[in-house]
Protein backbone atom coordinates (compact mmCIF):
# COMPACT_ATOMS: atom_id res chain seq x y z
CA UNK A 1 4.18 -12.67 -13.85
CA UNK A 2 3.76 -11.43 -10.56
CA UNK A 3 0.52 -11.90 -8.55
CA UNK A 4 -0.49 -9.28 -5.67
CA UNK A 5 -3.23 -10.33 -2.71
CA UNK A 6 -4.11 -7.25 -0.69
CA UNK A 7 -5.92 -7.60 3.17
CA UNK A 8 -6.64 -6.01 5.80
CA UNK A 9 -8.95 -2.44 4.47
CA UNK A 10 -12.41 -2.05 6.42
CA UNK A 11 -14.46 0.78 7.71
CA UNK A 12 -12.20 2.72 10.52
CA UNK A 13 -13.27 5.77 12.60
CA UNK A 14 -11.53 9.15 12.54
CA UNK A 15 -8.16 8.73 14.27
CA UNK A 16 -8.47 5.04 14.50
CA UNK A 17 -5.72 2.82 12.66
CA UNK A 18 -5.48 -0.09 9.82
CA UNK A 19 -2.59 -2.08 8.62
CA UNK A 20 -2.71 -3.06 5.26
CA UNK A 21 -0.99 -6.23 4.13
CA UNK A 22 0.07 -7.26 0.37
CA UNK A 23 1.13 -10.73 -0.36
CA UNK A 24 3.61 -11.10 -3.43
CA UNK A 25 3.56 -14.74 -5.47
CA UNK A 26 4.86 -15.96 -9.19
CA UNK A 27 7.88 -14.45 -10.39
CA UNK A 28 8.99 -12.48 -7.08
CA UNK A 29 13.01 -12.85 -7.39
CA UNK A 30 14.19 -9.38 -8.55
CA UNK A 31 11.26 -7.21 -7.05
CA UNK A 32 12.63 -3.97 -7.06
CA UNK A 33 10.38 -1.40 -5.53
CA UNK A 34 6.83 -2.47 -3.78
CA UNK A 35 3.94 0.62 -2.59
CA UNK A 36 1.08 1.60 -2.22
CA UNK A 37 -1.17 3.76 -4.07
CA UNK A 38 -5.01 4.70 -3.67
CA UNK A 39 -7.59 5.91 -6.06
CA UNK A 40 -10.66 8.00 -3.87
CA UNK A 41 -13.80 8.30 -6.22
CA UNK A 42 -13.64 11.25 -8.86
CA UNK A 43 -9.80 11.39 -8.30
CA UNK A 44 -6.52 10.07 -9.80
CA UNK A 45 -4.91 7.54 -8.67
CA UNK A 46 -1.83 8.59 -6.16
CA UNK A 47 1.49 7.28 -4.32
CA UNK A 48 1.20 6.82 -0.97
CA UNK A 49 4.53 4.78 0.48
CA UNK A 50 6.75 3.01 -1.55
CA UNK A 51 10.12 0.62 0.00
CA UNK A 52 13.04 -0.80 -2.16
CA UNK A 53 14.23 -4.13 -1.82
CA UNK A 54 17.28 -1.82 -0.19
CA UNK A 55 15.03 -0.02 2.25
CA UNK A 56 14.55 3.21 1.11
CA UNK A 57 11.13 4.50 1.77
CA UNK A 58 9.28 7.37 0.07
CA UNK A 59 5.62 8.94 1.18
CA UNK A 60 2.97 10.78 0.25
CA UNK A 61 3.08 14.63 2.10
CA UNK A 62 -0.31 13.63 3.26
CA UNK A 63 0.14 10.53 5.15
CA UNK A 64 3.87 11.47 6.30
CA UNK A 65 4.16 10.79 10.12
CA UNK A 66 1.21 9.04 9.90
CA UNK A 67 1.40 6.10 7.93
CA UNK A 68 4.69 3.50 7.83
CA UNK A 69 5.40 1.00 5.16
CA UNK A 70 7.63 -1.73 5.55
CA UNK A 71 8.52 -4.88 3.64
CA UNK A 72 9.97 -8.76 4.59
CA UNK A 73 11.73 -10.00 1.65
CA UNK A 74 12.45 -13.12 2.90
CA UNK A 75 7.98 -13.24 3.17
CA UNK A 76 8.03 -11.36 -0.10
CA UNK A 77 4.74 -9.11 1.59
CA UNK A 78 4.99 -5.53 1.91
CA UNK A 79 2.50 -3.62 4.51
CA UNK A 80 1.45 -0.55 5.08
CA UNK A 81 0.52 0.89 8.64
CA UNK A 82 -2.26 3.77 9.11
CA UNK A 83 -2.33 5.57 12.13
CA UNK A 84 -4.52 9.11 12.73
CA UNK A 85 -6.99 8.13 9.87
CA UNK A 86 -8.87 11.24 8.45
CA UNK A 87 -11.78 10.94 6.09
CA UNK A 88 -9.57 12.14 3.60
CA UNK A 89 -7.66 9.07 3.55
CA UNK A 90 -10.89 7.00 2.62
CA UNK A 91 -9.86 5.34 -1.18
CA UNK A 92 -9.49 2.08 -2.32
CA UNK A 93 -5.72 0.95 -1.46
CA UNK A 94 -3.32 -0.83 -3.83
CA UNK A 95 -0.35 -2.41 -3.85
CA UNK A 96 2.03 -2.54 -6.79
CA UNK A 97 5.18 -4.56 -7.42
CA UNK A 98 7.80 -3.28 -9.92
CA UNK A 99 10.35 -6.07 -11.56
CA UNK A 100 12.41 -5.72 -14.48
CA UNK A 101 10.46 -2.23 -15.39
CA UNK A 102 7.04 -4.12 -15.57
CA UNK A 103 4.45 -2.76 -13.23
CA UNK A 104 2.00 -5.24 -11.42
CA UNK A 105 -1.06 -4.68 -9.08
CA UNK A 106 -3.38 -6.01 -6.86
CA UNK A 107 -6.84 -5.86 -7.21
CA UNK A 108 -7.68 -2.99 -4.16
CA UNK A 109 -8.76 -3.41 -0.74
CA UNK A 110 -11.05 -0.61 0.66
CA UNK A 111 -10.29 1.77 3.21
CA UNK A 112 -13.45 3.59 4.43
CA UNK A 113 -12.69 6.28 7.37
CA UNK A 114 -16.08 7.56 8.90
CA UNK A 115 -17.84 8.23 11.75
């Protein structure tokens, strides 16, 4: 089992920033692939940056240029940094861990962008 802590949502203006943390615990060794997704009221839940334990990176068309995930695997966290915040980005954030093919997630953090 893997266990997922998220931090760091909160109520941002327009344009301001939030970085998003998500701590990893349990069965971490062989992580593969660690994101985040969000889930806005009324809508589907949807990818917005996801890292390998290699690197490789992969975002959202919305939040390109905008937002950067990275990852420590020596920390086992993964974190996600919002810049330019629109209202549009306003969801409740998840991480997710993938290992062995089994998906795991956190429990949300909200991210609330308003003036």
């Amino acid at each position: 089992q893997v266990q997922l802590v998220e931090s760091g949502g909160g109520l941002v203006q327009p344009g301001g920033s939030l970085r998003l943390s998500c701590a990893a615990s349990g069965s971490i060794f062989s992580i593969n692939a660690m994101g985040w997704y969000r889930q806005a009221p009324g809508k589907q839940r949807e990818l917005v940056a996801a890292i390998t334990s290699g690197g490789s990176t992969n975002y959202a068309d919305s939040v390109k240029d905008r937002f950067n995930i990275s990852r420590d695997n020596a920390k086992n966290t993964v974190g996600l940094q919002m810049n330019s915040l629109k209202p549009e980005d306003t969801a409740v954030y998840y991480c997710n861990a993938i290992r062995y093919g089994t998906v795991y997630w956190g429990q949300g953090t909200q991210v609330t962008v308003s003036s």
